[in-house]
C-alpha atoms as a PDB file:
ATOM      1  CA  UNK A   1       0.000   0.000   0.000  1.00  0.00           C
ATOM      2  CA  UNK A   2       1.348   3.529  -0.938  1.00  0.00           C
ATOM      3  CA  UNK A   3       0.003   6.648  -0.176  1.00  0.00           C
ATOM      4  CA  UNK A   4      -0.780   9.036   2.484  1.00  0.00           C
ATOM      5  CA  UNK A   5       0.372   7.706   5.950  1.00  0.00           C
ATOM      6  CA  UNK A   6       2.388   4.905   4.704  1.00  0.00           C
ATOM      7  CA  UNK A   7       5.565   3.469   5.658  1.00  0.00           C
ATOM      8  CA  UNK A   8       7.238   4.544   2.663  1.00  0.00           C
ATOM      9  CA  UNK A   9       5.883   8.134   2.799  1.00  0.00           C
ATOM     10  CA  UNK A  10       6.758   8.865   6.711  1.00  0.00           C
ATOM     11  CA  UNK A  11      10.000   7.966   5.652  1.00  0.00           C
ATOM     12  CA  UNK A  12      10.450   9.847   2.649  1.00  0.00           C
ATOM     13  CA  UNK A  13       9.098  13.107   4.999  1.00  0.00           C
ATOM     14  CA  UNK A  14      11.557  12.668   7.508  1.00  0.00           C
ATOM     15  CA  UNK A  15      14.363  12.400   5.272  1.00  0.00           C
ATOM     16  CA  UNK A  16      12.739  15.516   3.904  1.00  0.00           C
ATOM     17  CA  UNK A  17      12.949  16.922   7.445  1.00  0.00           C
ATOM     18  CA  UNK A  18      16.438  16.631   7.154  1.00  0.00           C
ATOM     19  CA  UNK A  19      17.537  17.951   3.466  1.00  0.00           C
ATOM     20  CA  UNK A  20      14.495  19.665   1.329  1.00  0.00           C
ATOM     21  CA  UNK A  21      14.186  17.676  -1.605  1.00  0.00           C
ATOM     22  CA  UNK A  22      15.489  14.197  -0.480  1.00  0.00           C
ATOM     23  CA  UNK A  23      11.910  12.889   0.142  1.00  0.00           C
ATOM     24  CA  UNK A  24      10.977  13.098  -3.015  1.00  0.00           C
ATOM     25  CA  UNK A  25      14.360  11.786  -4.202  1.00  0.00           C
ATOM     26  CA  UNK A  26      13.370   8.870  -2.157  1.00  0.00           C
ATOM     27  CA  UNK A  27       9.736   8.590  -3.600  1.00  0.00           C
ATOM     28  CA  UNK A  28      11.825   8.725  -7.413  1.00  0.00           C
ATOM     29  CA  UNK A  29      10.299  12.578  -7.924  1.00  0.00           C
ATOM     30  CA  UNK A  30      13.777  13.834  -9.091  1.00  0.00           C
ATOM     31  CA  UNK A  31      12.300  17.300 -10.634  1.00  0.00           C
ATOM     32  CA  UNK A  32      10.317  18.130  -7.560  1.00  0.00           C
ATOM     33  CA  UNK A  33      13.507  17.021  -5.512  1.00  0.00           C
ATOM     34  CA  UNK A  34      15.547  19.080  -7.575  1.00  0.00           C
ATOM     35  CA  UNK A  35      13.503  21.634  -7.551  1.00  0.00           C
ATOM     36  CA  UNK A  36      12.388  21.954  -3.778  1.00  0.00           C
ATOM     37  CA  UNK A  37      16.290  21.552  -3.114  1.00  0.00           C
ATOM     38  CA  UNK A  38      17.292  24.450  -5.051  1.00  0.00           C
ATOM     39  CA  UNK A  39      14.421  26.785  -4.273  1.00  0.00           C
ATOM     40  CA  UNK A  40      15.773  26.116  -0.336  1.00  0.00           C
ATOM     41  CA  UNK A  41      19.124  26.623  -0.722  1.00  0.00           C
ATOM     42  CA  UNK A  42      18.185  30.003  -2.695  1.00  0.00           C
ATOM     43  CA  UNK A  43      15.525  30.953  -0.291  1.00  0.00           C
ATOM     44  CA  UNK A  44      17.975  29.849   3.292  1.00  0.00           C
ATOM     45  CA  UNK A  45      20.289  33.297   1.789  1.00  0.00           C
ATOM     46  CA  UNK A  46      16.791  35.713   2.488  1.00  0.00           C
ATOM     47  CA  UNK A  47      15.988  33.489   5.796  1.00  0.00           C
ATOM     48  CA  UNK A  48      12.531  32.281   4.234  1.00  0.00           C
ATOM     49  CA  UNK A  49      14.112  28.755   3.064  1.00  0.00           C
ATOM     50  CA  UNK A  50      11.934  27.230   5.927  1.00  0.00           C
ATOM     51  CA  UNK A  51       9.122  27.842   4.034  1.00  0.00           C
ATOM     52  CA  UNK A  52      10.353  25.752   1.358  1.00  0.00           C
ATOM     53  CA  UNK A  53      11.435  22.892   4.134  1.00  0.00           C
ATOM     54  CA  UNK A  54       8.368  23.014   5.287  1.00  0.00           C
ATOM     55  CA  UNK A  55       6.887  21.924   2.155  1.00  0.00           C
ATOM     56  CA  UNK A  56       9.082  19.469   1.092  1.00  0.00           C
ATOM     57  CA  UNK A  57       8.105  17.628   4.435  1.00  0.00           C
ATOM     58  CA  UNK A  58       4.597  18.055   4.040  1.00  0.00           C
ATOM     59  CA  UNK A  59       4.829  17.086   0.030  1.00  0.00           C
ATOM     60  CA  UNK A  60       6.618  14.140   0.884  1.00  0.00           C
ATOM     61  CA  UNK A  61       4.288  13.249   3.627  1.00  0.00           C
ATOM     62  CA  UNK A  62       0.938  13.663   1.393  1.00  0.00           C
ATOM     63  CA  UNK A  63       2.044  12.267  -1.836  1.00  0.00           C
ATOM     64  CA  UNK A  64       0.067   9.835  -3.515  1.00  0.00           C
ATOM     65  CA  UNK A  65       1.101   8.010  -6.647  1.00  0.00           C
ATOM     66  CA  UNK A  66      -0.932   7.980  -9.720  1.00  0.00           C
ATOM     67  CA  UNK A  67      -2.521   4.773 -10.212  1.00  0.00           C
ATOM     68  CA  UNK A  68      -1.236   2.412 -12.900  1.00  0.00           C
ATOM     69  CA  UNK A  69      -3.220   1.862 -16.167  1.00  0.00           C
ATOM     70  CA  UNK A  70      -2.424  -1.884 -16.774  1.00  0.00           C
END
């Protein structure tokens, strides 16, 4: 089972909790990694790259994959 609350995504938020960006580098969601990464490394420079971290947690957390066509 994937999806919200799962094993896979409370892991993929706390690694998120630790570098923006490497949940969904976990979850195989390398633009939004990259992407969420960049933005909070840009943002950390102005003091708002929390914001960013905050998301990336949260993202990570809530994701739910698109369901297969077979």
């Amino acid at each position: 089972m994937t999806g919200q609350g799962s094993a896979g995504n409370v892991i993929a938020a706390v690694c998120s909790f630790f570098i923006p960006g490497l949940g969904q580098l976990v979850q195989g969601r390398l633009g939004m990694a990259i992407l969420q990464f960049c933005l909070a490394g840009i943002l950390w420079f102005f003091l708002l790259g929390w914001i960013i971290h905050l998301w990336s947690i949260v993202d990570a957390a809530m994701w739910k994959p698109k369901p297969e066509i077979a």
